[in-house]
PDB file of N, CA and C in Angstrom:
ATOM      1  N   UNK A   1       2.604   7.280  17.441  1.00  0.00           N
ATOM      2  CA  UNK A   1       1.539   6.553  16.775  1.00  0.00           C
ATOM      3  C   UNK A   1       2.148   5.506  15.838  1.00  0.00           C
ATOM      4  N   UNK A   2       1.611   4.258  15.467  1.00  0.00           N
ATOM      5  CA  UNK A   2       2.327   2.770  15.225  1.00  0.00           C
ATOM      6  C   UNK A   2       1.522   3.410  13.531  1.00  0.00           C
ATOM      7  N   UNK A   3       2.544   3.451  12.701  1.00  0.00           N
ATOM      8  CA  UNK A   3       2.392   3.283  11.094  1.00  0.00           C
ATOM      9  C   UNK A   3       1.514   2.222  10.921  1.00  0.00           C
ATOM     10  N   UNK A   4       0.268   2.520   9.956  1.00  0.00           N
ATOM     11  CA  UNK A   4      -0.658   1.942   9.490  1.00  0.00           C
ATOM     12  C   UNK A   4      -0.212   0.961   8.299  1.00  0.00           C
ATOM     13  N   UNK A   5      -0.537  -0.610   8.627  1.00  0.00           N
ATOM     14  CA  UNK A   5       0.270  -1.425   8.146  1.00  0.00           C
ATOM     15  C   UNK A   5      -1.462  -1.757   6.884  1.00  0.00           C
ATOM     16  N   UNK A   6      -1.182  -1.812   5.887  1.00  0.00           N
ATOM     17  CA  UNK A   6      -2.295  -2.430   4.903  1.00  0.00           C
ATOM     18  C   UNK A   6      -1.641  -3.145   3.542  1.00  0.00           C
ATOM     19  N   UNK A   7      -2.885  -4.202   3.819  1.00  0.00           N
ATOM     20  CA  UNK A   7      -2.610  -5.689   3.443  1.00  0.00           C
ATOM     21  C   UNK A   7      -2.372  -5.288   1.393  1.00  0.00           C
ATOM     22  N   UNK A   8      -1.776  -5.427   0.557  1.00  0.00           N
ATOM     23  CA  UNK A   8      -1.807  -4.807  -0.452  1.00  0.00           C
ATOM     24  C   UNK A   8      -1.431  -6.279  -1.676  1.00  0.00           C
ATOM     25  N   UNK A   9      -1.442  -6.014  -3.115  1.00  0.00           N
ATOM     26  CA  UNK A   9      -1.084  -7.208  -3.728  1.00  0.00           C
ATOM     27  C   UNK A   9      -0.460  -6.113  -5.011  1.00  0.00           C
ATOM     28  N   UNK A  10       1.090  -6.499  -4.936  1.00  0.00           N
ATOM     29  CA  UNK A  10       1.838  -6.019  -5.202  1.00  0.00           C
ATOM     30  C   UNK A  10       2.254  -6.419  -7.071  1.00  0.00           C
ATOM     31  N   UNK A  11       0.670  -6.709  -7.659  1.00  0.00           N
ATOM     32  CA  UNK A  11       0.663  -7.488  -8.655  1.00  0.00           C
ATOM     33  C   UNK A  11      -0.170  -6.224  -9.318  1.00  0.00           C
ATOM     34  N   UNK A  12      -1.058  -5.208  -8.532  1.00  0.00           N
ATOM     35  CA  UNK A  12      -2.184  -4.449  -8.291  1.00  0.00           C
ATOM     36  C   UNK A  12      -1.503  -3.281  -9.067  1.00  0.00           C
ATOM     37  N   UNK A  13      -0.800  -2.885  -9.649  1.00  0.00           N
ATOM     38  CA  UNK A  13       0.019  -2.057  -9.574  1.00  0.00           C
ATOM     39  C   UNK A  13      -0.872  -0.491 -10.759  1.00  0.00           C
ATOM     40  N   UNK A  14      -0.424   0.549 -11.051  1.00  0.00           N
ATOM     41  CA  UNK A  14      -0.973   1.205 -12.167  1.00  0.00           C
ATOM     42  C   UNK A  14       0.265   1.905 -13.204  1.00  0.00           C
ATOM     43  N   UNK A  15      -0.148   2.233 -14.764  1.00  0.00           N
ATOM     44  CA  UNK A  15       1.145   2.566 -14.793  1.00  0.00           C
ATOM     45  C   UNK A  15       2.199   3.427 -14.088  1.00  0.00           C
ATOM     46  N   UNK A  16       1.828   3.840 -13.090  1.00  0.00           N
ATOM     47  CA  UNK A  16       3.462   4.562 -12.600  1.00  0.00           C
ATOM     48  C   UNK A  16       3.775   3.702 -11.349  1.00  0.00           C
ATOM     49  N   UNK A  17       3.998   2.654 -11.368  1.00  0.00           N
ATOM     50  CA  UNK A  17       4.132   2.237 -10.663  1.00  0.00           C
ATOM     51  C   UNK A  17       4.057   1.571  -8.957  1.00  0.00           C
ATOM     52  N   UNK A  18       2.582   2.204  -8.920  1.00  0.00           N
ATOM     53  CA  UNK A  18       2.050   2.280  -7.325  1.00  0.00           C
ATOM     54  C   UNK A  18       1.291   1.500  -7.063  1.00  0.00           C
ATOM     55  N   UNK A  19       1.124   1.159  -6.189  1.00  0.00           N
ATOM     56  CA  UNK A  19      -0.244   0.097  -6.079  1.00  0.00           C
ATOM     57  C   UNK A  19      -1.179   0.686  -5.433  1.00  0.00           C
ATOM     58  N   UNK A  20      -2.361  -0.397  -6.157  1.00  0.00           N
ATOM     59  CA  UNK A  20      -3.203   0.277  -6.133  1.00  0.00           C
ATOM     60  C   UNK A  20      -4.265   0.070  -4.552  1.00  0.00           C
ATOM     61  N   UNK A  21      -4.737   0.640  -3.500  1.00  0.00           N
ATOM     62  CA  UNK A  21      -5.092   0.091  -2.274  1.00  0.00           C
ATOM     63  C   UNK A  21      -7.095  -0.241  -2.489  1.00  0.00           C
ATOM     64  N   UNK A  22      -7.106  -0.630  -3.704  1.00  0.00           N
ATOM     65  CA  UNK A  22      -8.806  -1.089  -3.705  1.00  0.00           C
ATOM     66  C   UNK A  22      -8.969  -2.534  -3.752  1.00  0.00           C
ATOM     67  N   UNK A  23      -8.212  -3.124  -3.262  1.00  0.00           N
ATOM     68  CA  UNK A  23      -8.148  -4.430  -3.211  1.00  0.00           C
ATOM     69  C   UNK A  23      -8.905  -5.157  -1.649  1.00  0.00           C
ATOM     70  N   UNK A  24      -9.889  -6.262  -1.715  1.00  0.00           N
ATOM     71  CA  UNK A  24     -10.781  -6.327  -0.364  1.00  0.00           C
ATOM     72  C   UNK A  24      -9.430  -6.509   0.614  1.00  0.00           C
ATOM     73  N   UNK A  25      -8.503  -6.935   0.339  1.00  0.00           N
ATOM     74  CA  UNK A  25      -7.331  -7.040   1.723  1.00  0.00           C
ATOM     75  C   UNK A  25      -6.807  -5.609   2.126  1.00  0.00           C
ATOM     76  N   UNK A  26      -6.777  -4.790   0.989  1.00  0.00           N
ATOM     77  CA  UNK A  26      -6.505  -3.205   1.377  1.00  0.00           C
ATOM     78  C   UNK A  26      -7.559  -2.580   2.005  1.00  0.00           C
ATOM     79  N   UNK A  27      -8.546  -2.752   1.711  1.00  0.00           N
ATOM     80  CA  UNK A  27     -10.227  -2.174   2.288  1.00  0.00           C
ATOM     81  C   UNK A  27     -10.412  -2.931   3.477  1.00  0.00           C
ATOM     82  N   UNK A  28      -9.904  -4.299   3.528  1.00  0.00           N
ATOM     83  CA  UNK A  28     -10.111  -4.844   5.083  1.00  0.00           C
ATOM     84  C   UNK A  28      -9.361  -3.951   6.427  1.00  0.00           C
ATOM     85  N   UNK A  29      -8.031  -3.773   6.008  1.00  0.00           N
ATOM     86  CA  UNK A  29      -6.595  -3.247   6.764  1.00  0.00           C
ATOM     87  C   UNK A  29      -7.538  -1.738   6.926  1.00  0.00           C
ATOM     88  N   UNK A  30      -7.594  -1.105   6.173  1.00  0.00           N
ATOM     89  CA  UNK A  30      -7.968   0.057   5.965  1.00  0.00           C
ATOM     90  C   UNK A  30      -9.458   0.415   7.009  1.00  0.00           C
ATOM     91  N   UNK A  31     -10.397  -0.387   6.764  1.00  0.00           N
ATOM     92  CA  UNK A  31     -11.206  -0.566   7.799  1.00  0.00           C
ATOM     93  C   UNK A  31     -11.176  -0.621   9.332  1.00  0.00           C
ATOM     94  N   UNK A  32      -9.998  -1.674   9.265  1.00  0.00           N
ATOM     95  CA  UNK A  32      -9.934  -1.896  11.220  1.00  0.00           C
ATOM     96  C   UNK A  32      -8.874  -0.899  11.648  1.00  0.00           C
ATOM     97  N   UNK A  33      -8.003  -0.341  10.494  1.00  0.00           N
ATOM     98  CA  UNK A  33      -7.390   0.556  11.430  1.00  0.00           C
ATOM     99  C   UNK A  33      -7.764   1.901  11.591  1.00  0.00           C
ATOM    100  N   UNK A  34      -9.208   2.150  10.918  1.00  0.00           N
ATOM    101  CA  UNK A  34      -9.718   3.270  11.076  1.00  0.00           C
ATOM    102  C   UNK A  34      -9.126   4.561  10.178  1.00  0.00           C
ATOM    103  N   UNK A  35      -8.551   4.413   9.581  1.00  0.00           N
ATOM    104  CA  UNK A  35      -7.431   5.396   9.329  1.00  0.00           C
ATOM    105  C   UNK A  35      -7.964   6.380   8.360  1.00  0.00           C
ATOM    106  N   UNK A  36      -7.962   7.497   7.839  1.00  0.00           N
ATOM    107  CA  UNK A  36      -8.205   8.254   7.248  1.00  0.00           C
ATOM    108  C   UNK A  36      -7.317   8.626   5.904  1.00  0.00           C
ATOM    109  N   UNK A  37      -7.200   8.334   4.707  1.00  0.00           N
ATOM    110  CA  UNK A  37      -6.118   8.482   4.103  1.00  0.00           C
ATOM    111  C   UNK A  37      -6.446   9.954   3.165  1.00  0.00           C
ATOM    112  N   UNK A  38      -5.039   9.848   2.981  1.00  0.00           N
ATOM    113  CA  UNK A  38      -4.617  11.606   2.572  1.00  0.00           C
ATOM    114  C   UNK A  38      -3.406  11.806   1.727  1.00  0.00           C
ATOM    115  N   UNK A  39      -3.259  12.213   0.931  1.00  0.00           N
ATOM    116  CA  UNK A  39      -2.031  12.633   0.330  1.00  0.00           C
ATOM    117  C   UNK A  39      -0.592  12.643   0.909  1.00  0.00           C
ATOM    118  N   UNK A  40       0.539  11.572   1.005  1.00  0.00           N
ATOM    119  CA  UNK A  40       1.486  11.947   1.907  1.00  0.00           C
ATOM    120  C   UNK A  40       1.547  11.056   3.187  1.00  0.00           C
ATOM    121  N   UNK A  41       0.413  10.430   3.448  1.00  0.00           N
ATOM    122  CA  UNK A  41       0.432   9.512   4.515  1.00  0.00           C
ATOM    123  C   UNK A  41       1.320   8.518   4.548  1.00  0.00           C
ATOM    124  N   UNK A  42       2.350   8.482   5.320  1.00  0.00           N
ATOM    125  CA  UNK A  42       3.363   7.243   5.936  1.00  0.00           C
ATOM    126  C   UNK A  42       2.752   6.058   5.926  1.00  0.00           C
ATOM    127  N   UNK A  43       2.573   4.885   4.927  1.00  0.00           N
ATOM    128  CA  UNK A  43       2.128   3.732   6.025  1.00  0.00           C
ATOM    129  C   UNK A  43       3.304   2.349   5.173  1.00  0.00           C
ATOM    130  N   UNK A  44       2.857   1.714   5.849  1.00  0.00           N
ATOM    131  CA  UNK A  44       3.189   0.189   5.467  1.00  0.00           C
ATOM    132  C   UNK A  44       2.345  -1.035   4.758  1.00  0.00           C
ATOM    133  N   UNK A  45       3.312  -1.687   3.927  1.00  0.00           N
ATOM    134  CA  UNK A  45       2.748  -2.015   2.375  1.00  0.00           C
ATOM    135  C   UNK A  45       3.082  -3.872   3.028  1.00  0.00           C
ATOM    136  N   UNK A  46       2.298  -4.509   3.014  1.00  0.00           N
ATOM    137  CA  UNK A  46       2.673  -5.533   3.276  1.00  0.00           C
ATOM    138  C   UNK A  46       1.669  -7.055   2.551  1.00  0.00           C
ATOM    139  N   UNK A  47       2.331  -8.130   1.645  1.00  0.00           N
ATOM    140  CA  UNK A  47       1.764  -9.017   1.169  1.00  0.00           C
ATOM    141  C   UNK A  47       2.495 -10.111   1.388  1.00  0.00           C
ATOM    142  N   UNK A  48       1.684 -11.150   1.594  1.00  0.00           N
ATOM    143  CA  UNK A  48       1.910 -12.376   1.708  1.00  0.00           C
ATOM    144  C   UNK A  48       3.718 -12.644   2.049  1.00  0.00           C
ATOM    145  N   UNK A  49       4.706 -13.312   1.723  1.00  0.00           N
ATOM    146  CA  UNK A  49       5.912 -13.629   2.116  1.00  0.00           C
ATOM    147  C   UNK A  49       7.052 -12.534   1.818  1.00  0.00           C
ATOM    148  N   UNK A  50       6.443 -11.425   1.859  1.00  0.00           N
ATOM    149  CA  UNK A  50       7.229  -9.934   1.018  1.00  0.00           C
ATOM    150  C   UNK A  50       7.105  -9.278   2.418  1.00  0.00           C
ATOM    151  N   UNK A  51       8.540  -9.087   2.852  1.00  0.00           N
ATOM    152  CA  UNK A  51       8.866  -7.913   3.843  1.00  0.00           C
ATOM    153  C   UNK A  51       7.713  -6.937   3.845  1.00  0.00           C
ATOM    154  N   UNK A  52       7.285  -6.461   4.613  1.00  0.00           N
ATOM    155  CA  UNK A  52       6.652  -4.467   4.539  1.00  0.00           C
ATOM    156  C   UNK A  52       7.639  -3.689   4.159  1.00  0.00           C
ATOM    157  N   UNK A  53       7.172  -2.837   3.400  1.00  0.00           N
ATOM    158  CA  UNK A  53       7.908  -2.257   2.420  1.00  0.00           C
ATOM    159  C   UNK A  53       7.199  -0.379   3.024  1.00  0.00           C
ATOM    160  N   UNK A  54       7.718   0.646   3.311  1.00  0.00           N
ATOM    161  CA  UNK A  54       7.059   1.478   3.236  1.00  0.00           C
ATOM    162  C   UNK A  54       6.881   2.518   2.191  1.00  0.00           C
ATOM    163  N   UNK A  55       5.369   3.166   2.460  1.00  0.00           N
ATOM    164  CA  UNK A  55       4.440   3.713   1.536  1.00  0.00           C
ATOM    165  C   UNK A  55       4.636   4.880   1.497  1.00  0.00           C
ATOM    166  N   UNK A  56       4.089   5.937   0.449  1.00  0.00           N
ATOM    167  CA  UNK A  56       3.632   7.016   0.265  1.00  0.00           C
ATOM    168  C   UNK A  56       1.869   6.923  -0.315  1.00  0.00           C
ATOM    169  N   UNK A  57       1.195   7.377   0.676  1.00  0.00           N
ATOM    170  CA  UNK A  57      -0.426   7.500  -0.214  1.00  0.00           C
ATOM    171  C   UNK A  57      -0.534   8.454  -0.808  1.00  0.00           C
ATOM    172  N   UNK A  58      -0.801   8.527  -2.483  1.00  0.00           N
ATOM    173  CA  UNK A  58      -1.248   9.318  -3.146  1.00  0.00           C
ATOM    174  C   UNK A  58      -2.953   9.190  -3.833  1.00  0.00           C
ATOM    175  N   UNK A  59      -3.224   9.706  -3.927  1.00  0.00           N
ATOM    176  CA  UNK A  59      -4.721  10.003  -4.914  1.00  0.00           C
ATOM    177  C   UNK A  59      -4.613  10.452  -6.195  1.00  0.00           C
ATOM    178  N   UNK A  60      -4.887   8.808  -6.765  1.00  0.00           N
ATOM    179  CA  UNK A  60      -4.511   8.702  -8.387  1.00  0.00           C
ATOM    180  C   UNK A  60      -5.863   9.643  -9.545  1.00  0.00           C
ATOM    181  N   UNK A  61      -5.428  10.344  -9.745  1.00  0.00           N
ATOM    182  CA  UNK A  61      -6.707  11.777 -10.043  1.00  0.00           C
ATOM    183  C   UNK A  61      -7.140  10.956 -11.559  1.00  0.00           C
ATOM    184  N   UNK A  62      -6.488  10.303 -12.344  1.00  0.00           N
ATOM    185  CA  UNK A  62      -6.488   9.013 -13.851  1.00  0.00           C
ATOM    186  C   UNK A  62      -7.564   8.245 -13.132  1.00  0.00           C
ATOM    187  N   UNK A  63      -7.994   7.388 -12.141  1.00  0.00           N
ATOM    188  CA  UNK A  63      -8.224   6.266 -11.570  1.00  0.00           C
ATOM    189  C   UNK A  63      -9.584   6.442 -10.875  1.00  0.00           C
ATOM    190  N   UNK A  64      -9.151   8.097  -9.806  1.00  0.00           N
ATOM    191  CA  UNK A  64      -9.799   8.125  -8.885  1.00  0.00           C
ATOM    192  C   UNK A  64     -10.382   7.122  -7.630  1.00  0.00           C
ATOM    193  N   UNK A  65      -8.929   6.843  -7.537  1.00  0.00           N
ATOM    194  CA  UNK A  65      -8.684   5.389  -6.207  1.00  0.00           C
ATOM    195  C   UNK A  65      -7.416   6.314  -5.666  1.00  0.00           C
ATOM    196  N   UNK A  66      -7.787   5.639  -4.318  1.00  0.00           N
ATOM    197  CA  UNK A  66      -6.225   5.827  -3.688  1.00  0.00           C
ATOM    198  C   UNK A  66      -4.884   5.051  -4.170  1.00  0.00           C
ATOM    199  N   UNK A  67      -3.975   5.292  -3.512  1.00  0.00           N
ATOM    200  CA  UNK A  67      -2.577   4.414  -4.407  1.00  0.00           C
ATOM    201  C   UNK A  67      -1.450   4.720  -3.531  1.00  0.00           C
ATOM    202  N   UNK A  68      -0.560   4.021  -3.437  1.00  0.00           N
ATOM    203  CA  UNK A  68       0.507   4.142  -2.495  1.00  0.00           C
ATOM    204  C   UNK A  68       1.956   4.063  -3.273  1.00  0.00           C
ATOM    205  N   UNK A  69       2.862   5.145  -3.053  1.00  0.00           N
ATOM    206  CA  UNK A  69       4.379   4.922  -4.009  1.00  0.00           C
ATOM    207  C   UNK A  69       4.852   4.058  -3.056  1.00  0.00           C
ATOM    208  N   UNK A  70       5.847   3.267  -3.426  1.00  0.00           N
ATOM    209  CA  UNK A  70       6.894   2.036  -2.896  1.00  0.00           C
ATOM    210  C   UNK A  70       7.837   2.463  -3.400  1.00  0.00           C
ATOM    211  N   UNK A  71       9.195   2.028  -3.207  1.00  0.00           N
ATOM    212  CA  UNK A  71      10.225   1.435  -4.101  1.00  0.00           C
ATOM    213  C   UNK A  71      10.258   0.281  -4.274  1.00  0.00           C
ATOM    214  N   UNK A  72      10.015  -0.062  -5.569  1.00  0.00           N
ATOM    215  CA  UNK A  72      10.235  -1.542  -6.112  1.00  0.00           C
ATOM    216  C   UNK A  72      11.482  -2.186  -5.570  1.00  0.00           C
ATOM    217  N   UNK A  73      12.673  -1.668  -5.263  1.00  0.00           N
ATOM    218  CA  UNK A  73      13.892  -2.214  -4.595  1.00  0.00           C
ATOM    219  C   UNK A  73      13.860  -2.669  -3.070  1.00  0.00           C
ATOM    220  N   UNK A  74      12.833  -2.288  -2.580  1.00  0.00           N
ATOM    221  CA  UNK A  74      12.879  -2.046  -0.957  1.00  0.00           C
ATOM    222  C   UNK A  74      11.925  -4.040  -1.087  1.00  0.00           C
ATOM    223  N   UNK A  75      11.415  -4.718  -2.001  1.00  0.00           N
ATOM    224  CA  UNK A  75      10.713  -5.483  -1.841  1.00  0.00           C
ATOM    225  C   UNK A  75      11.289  -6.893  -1.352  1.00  0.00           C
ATOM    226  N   UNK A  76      11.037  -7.440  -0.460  1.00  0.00           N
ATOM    227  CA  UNK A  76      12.481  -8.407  -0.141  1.00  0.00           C
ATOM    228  C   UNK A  76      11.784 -10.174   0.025  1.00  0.00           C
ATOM    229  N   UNK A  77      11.738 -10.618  -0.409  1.00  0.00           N
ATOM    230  CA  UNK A  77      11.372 -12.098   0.121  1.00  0.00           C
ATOM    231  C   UNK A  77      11.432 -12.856   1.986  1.00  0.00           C
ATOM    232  N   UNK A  78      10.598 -13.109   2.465  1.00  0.00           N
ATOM    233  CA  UNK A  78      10.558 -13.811   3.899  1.00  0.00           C
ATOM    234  C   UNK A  78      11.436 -14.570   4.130  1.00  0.00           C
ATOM    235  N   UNK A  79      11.347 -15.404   3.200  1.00  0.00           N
ATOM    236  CA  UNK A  79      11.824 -16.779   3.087  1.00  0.00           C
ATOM    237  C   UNK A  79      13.602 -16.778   2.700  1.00  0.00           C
ATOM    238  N   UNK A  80      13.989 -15.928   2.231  1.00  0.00           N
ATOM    239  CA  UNK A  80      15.699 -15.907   1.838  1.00  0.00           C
ATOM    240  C   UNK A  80      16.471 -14.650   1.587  1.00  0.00           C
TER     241      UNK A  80
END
């Protein structure tokens, strides 16, 4: 099964560092790929000229939104 790629803005973030997936480009991605999210889910983090970066989905229980861990290091520029 092909890792669920969602559209994210890596600006979105909360304090611990995750972003946050309530954004209409995360809710769009999230929509067409049908996907069901869950604690632990594998997917792929991807914005504008920034490599995909992969995810951990967690459920921010502070927020009560979903949220995805990254490594901030893994984030790489398109362009160079």
């Amino acid at each position: 099964m092909e890792m669920v790629r969602i559209n994210v803005d890596f600006n979105n973030c909360d304090h611990e560092g995750r972003v946050r997936l309530n954004t209409m480009g995360a809710t769009q991605s999230l929509n067409l790929s049908r996907v069901v999210l869950r604690n632990g889910l594998e997917v792929e983090l991807e914005c504008g000229d920034v490599f995909p970066v992969q995810g951990i989905v967690e459920y921010s229980e502070s927020e009560h939104i979903w949220v995805a861990r990254f490594d901030l290091n893994d984030l790489r520029d398109k362009s160079g």
